[in-house]
C-alpha atoms as a PDB file:
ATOM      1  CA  UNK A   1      11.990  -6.470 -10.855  1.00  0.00           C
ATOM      2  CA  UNK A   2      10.368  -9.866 -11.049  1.00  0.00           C
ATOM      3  CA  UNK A   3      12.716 -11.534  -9.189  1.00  0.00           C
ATOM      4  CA  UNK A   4      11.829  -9.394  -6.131  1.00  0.00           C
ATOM      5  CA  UNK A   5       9.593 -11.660  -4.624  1.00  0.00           C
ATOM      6  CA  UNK A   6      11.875 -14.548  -4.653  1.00  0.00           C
ATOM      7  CA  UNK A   7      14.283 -12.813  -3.375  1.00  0.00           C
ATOM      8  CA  UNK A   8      12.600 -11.611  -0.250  1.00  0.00           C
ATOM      9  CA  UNK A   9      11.073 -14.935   0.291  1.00  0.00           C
ATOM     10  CA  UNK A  10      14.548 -16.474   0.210  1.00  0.00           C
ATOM     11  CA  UNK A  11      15.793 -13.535   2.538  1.00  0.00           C
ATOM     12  CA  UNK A  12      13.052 -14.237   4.878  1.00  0.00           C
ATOM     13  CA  UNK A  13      12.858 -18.349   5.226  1.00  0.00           C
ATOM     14  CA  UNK A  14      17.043 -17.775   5.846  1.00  0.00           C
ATOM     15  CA  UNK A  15      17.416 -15.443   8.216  1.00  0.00           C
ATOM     16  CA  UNK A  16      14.142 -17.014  10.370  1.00  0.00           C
ATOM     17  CA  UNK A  17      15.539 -20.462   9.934  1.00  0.00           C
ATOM     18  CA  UNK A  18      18.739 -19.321  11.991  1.00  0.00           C
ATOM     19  CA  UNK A  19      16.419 -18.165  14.518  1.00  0.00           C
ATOM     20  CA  UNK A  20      13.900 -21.541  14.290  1.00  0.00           C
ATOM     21  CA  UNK A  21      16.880 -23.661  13.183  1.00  0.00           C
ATOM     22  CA  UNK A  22      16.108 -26.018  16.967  1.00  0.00           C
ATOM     23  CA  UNK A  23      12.794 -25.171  16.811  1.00  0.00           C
ATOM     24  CA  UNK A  24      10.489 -28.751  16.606  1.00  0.00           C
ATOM     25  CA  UNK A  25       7.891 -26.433  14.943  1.00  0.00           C
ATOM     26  CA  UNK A  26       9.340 -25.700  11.760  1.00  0.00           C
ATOM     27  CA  UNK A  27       8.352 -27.640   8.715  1.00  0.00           C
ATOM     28  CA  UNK A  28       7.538 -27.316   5.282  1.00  0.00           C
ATOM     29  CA  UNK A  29       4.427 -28.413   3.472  1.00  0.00           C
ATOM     30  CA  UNK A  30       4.100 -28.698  -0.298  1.00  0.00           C
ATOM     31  CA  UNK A  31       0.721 -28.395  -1.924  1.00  0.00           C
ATOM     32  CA  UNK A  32      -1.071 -29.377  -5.521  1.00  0.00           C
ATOM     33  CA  UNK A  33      -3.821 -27.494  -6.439  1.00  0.00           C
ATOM     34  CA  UNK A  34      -6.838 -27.061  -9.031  1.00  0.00           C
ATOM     35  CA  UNK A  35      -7.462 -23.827  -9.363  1.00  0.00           C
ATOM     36  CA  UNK A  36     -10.349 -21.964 -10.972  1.00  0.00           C
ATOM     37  CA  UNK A  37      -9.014 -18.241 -12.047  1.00  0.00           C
ATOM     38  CA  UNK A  38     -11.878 -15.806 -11.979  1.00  0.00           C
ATOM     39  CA  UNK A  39     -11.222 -12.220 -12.960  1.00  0.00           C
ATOM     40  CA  UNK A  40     -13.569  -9.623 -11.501  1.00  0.00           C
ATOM     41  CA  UNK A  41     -12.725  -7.223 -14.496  1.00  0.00           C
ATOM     42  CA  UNK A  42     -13.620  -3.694 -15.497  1.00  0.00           C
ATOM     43  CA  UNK A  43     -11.894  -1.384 -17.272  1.00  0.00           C
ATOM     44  CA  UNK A  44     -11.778   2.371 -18.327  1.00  0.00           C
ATOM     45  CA  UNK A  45     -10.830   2.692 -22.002  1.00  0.00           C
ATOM     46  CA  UNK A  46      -9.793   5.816 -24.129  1.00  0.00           C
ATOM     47  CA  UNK A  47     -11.318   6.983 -27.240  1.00  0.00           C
ATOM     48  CA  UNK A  48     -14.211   3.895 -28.306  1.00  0.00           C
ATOM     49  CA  UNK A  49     -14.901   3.723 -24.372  1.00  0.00           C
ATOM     50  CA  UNK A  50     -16.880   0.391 -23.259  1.00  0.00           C
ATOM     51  CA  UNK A  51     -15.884  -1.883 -20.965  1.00  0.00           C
ATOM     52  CA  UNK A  52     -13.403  -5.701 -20.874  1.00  0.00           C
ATOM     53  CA  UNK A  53     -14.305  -9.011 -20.476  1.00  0.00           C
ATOM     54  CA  UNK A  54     -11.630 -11.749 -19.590  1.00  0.00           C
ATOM     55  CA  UNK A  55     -12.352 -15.083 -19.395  1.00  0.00           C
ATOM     56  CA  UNK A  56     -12.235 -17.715 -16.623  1.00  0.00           C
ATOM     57  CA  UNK A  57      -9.511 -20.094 -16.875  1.00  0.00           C
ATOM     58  CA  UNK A  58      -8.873 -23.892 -14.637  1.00  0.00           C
ATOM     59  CA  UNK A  59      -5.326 -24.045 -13.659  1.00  0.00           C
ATOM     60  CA  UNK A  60      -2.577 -26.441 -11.832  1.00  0.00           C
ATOM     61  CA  UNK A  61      -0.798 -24.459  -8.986  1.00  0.00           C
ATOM     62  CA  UNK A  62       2.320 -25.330  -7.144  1.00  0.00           C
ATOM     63  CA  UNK A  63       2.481 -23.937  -3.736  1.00  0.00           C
ATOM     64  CA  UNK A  64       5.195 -24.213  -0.843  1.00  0.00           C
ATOM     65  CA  UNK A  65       4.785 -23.384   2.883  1.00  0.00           C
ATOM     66  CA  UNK A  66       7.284 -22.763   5.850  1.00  0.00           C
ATOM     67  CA  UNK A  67       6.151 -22.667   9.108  1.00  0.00           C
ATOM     68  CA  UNK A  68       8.144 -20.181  11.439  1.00  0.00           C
ATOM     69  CA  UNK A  69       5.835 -21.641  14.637  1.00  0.00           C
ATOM     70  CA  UNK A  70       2.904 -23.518  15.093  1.00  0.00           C
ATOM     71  CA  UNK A  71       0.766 -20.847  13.832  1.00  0.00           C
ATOM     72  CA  UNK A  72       2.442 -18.629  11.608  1.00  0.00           C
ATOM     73  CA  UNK A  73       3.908 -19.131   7.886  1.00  0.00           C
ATOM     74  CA  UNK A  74       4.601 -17.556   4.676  1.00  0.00           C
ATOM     75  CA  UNK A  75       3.446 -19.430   1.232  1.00  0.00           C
ATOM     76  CA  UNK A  76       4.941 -18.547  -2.215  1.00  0.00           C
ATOM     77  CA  UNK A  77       2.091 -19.385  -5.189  1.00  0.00           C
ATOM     78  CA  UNK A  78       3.098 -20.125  -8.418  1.00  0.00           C
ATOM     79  CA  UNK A  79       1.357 -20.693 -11.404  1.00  0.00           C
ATOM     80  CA  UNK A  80       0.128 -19.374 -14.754  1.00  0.00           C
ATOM     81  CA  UNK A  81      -2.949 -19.035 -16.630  1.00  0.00           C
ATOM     82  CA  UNK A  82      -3.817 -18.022 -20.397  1.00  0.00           C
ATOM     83  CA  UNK A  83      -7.100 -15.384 -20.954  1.00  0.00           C
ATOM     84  CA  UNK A  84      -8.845 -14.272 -23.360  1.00  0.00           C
ATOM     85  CA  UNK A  85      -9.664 -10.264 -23.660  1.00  0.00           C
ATOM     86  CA  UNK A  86     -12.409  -8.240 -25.706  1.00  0.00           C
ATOM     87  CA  UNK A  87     -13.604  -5.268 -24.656  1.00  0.00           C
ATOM     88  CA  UNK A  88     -17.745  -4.754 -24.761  1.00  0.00           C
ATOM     89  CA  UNK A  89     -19.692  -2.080 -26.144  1.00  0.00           C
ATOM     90  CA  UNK A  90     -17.138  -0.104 -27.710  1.00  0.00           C
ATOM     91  CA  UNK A  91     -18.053   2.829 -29.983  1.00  0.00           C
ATOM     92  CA  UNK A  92     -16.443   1.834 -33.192  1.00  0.00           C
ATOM     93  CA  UNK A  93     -18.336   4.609 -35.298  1.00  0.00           C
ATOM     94  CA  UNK A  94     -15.261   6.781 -35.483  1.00  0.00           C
ATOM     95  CA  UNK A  95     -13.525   4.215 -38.038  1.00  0.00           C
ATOM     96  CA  UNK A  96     -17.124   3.086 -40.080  1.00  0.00           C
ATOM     97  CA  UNK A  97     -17.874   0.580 -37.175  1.00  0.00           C
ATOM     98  CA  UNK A  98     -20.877  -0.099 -34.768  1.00  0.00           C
ATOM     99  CA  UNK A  99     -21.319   2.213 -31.635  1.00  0.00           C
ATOM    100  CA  UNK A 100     -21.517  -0.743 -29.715  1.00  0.00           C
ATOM    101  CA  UNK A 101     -19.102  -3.196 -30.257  1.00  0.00           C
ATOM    102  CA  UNK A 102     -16.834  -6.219 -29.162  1.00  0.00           C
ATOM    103  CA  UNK A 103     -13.300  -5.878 -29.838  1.00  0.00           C
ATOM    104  CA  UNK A 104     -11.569  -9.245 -30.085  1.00  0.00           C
ATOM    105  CA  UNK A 105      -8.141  -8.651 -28.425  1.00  0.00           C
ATOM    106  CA  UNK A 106      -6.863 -11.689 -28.655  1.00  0.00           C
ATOM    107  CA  UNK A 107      -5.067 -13.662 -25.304  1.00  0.00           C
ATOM    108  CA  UNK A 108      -2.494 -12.973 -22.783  1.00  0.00           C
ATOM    109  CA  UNK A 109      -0.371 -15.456 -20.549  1.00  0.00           C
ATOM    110  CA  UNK A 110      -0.457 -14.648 -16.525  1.00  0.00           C
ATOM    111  CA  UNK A 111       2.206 -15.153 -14.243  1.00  0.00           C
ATOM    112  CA  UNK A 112       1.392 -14.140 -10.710  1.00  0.00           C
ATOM    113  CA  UNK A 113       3.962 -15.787  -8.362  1.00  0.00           C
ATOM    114  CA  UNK A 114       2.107 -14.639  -4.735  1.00  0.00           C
ATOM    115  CA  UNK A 115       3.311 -14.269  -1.429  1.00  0.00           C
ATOM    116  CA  UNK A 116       1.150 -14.479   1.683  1.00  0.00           C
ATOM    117  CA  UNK A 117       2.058 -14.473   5.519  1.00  0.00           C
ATOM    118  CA  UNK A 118      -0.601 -16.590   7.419  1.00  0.00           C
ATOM    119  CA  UNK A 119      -1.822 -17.227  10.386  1.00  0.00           C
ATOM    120  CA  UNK A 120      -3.240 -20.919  10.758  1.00  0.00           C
ATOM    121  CA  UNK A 121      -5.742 -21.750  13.769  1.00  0.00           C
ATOM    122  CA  UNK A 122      -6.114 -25.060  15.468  1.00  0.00           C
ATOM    123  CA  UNK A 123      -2.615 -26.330  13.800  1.00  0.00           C
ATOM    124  CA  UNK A 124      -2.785 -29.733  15.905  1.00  0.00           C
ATOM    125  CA  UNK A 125      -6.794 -30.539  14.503  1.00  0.00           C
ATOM    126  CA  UNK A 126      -8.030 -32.364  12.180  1.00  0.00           C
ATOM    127  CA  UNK A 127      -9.166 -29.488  10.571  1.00  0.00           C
ATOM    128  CA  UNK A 128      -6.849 -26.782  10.223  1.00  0.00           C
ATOM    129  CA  UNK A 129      -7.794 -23.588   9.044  1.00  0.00           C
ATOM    130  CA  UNK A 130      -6.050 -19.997   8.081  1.00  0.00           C
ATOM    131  CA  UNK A 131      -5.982 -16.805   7.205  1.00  0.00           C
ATOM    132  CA  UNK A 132      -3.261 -14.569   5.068  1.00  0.00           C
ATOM    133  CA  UNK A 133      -2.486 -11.496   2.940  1.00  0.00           C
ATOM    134  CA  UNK A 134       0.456 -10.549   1.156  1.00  0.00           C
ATOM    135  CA  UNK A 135       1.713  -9.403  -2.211  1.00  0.00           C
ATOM    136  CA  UNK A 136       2.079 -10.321  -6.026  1.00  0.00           C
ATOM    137  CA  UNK A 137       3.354  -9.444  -8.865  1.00  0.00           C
ATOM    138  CA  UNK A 138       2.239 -10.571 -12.152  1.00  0.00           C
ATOM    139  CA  UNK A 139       3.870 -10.956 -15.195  1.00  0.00           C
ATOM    140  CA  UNK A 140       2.355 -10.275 -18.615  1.00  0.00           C
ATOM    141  CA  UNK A 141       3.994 -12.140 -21.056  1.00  0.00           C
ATOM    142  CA  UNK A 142       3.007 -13.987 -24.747  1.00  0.00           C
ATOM    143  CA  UNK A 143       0.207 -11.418 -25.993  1.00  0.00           C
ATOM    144  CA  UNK A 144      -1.473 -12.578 -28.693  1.00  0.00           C
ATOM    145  CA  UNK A 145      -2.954  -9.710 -30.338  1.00  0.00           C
ATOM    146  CA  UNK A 146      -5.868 -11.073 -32.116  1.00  0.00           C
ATOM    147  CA  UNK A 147      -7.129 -10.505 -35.562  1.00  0.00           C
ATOM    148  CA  UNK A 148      -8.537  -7.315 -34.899  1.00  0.00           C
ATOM    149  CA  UNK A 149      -5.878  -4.716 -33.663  1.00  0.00           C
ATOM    150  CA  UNK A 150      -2.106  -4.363 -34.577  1.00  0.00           C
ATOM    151  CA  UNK A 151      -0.672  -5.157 -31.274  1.00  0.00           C
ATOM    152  CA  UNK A 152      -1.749  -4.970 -27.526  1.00  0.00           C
ATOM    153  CA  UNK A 153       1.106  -4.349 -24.674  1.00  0.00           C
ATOM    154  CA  UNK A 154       0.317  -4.987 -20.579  1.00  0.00           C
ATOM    155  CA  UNK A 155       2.290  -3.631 -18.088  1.00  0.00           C
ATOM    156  CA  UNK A 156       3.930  -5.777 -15.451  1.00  0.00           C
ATOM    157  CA  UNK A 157       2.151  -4.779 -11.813  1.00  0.00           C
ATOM    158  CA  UNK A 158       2.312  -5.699  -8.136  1.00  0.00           C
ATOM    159  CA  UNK A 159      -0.997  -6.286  -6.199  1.00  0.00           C
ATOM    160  CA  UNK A 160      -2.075  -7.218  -2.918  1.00  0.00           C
ATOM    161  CA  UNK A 161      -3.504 -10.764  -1.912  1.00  0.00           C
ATOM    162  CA  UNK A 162      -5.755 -11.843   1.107  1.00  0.00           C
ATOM    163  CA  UNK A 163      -6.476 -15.842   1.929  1.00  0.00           C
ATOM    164  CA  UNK A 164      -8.826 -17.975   3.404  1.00  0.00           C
ATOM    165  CA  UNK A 165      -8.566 -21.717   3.308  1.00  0.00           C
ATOM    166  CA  UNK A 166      -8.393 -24.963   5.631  1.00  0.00           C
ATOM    167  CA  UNK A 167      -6.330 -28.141   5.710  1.00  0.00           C
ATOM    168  CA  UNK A 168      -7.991 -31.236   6.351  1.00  0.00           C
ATOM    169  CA  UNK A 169      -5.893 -34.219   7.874  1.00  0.00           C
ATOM    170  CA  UNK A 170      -5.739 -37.533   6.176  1.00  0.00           C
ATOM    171  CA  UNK A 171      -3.169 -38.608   8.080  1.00  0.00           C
ATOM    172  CA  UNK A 172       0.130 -37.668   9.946  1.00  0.00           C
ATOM    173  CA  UNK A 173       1.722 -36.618   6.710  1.00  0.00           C
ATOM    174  CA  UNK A 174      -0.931 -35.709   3.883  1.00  0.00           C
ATOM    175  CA  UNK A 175      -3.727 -33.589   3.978  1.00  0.00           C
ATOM    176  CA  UNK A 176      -6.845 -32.148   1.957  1.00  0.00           C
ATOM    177  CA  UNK A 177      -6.947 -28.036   1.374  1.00  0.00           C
ATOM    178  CA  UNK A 178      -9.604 -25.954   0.219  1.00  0.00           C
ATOM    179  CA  UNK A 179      -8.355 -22.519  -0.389  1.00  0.00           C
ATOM    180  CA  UNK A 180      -9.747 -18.834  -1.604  1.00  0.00           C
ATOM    181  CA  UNK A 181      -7.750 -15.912  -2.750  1.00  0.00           C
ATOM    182  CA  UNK A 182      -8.778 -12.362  -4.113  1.00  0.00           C
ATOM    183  CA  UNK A 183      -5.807 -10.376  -5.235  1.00  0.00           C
ATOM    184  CA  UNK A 184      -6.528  -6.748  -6.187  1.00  0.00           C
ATOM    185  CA  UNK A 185      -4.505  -6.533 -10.018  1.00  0.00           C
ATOM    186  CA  UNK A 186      -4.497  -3.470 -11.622  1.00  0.00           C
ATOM    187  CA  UNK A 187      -3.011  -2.856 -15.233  1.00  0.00           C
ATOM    188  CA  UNK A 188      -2.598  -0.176 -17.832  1.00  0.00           C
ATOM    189  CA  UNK A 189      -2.905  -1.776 -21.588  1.00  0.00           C
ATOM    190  CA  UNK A 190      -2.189  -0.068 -24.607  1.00  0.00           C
ATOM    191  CA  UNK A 191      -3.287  -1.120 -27.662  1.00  0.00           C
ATOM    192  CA  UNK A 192      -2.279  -0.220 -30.895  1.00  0.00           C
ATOM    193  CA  UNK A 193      -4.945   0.088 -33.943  1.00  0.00           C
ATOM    194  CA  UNK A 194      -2.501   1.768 -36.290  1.00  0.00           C
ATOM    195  CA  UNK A 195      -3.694  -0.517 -38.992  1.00  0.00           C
ATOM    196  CA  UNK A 196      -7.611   0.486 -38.360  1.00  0.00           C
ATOM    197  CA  UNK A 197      -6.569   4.293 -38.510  1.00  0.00           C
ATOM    198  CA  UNK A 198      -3.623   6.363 -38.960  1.00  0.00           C
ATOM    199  CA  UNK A 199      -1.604   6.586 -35.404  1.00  0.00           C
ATOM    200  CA  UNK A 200      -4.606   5.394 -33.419  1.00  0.00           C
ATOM    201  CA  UNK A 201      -3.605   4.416 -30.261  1.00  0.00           C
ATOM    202  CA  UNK A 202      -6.052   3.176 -27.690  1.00  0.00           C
ATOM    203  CA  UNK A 203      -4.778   3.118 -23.840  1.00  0.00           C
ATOM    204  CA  UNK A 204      -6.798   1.251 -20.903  1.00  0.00           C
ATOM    205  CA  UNK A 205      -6.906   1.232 -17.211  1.00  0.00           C
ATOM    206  CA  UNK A 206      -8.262  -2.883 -16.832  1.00  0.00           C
ATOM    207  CA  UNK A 207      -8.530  -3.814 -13.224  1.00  0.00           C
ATOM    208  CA  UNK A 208      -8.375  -7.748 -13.402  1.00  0.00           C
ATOM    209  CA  UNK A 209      -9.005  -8.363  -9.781  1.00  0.00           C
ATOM    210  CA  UNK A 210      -9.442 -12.201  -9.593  1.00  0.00           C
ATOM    211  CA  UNK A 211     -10.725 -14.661  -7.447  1.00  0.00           C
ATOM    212  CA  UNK A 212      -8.690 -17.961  -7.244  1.00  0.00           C
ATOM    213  CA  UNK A 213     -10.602 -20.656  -6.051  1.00  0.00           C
ATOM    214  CA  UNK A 214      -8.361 -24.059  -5.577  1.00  0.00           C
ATOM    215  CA  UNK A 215      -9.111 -27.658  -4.180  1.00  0.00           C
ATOM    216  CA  UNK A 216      -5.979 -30.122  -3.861  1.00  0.00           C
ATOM    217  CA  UNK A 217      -3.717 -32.326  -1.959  1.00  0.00           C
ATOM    218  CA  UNK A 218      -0.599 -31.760   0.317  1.00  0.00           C
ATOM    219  CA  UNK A 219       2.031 -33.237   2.399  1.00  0.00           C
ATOM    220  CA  UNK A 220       4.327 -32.233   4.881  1.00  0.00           C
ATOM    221  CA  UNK A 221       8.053 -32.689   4.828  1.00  0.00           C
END
């Protein structure tokens, strides 16, 4: 299922360059990022309630763009970011614990390969800036459970993205880019505390929702 997105992408870009293949507005561009990962998080948990925090992580991201005319593209994002998790306020009193408590649950690894269609304005200028939206689908992989619980599990999910950024021309070839990106992620968690109670078993509805932020350099080729 995660290889969906590739897959379409590579669909796509082949069966629109046939179409574009004499077209003198096709070209690629390849862009290096810095990206700040912010989730917006909340969560609705089961039995001790409260809420989740996850932290903000910097990133590298890799991006690629193909440009079917002037004005429109598609992008595929990739990168990958590590987070911590707790949840906040959790009633605890059930097992001898606090009524309101943080639960360290340890880190997860993010993959969220992301692709947008765009729509880019002024794409002769100087300044060159776009819109998109699109999908992603993010991978959950290398939970680290913490020291508190016995394990926590993530499911896999697709979300949708929207984009706003600009390209800045530093000459025929390279450019600057300032970009934004809010993609609405929505997981269920389970975590199991088997070894704080017999068979307790703690599921979670965590909306992540980040905002990527992301200043960085590109070329065209």
């Amino acid at each position: 299922m995660k290889k969906l997105l590739f897959i379409a992408f590579a669909l796509t870009l082949g069966t629109l360059n046939l179409q574009a293949q004499n077209s003198p507005e096709q070209r690629w561009q390849m862009r290096l990022r810095g990206v700040a990962v912010m989730p917006n998080e909340s969560a609705n948990i089961s039995t001790i309630g409260g809420d989740i925090a996850i932290n903000t992580k910097f990133i590298p991201e890799l991006d690629f763009t193909y440009f079917f005319t002037k004005n429109i593209a598609a992008e595929l994002i990739l990168g990958t970011s590590k987070h911590k998790v707790n949840t906040v306020g959790s009633n605890l009193s059930a097992i001898g614990g606090n009524t309101s408590a943080n639960v360290d649950l340890g880190s997860v690894w993010l993959l969220p390969p992301t692709l947008t269609a765009q729509y880019h304005f002024l794409p002769d200028g100087d300044l060159r800036p776009y819109v998109g939206a699109g999908i992603n689908y993010t991978i959950f992989y290398s939970a680290n459970e913490g020291p508190t619980v016995k394990n926590v599990k993530y499911d896999n999910t697709f979300g949708f993205a929207t984009q706003l950024g600009i390209d800045v021309k530093l000459s025929e070839k390279y450019f600057l880019n300032l970009d934004a990106k809010y993609i609405l992620l929505k997981t269920d968690v389970q975590v199991d505390a088997s070894n704080l109670a017999p068979n307790l078993s703690i599921p979670a509805k965590v909306d992540i929702n980040p905002f990527l932020l992301g200043i960085g350099f590109g070329m065209k080729f």
